[in-house]
Protein backbone atom coordinates (compact mmCIF):
# COMPACT_ATOMS: atom_id res chain seq x y z
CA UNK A 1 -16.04 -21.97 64.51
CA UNK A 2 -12.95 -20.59 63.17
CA UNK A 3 -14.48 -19.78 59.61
CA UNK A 4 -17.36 -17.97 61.24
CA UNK A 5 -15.02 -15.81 62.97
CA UNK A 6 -13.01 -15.01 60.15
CA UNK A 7 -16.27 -13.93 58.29
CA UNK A 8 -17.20 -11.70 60.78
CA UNK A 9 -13.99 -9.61 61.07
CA UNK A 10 -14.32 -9.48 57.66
CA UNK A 11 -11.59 -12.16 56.42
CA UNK A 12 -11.83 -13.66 53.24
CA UNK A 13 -9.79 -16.48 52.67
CA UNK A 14 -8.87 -17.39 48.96
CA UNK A 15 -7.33 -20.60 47.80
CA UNK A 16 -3.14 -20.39 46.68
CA UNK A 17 -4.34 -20.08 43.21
CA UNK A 18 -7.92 -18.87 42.54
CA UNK A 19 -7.38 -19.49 38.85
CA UNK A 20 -5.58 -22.84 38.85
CA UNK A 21 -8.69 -24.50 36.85
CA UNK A 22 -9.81 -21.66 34.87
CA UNK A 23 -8.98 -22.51 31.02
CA UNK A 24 -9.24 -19.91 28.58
CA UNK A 25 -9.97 -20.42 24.79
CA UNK A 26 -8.22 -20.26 22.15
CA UNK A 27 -8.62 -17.20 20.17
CA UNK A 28 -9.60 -17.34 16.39
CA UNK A 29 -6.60 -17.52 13.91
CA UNK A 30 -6.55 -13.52 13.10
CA UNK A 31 -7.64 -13.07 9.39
CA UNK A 32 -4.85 -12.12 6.31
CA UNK A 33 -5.24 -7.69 5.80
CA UNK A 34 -2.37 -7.91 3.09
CA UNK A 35 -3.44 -5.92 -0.11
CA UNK A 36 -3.12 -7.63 -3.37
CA UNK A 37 -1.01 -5.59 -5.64
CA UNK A 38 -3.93 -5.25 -7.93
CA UNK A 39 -5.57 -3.63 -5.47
CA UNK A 40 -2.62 -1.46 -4.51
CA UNK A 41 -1.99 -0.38 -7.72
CA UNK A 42 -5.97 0.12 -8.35
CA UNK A 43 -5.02 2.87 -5.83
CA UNK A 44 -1.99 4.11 -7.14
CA UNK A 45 -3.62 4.33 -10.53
CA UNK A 46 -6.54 6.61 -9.06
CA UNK A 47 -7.19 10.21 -10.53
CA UNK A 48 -7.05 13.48 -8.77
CA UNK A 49 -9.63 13.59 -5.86
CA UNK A 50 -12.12 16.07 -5.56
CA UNK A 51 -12.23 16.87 -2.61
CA UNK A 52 -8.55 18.06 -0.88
CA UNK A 53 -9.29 15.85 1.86
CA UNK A 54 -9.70 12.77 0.37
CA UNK A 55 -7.00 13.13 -1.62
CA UNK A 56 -4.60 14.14 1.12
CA UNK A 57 -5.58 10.85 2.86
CA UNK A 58 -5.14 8.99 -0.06
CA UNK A 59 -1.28 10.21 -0.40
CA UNK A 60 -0.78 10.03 3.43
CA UNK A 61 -2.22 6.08 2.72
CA UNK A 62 0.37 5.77 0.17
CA UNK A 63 3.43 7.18 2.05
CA UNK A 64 2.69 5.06 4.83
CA UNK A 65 2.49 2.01 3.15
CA UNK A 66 5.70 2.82 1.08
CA UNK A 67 7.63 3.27 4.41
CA UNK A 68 6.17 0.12 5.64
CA UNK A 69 3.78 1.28 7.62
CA UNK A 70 6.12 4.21 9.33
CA UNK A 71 3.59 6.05 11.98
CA UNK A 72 2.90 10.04 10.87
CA UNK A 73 4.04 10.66 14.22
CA UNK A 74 7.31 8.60 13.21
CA UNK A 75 8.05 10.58 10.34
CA UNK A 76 7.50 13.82 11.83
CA UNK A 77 9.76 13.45 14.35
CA UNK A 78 12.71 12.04 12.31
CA UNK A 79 16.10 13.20 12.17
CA UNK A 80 17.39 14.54 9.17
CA UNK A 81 18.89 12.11 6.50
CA UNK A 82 22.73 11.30 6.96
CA UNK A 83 24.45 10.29 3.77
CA UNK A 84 20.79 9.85 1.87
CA UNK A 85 19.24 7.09 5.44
């Protein structure tokens, strides 16, 4: 009797912990995105772009990979070097 009137005042009654037997699975190992240095310096070793840009991505690629993957943001809002850091 007392569930019924719970139900119809609206009360929902949930266990301690709803998720106690819930088991997730185990995500995929994530997959290797290092470049080769073949391929790095495949891009390195590539002529003038045509178009201005392509070839402003391609340097903006390049920066940020020589800074180790500094953010544009990051290097925009730098401070000014101190003693050549």
């Amino acid at each position: 009797m007392f569930a019924r009137v719970a139900a119809e005042r609206g009360v929902i009654r949930t266990p301690p912990s709803p998720f106690e037997g819930l088991r997730l699975p185990e995500p995929p190992p994530a997959k290797k995105r290092a470049l080769s240095r073949e391929t790095m310096q495949r891009i390195l070793d590539l002529p003038p772009l045509p178009s201005r840009r392509a070839q402003f991505a391609r340097d903006m690629f390049i920066l940020s990979f020589s800074l180790a993957g500094m953010n544009a943001v990051d290097m925009y809002s730098a401070a000014a070097p101190v003693d050549g850091r």
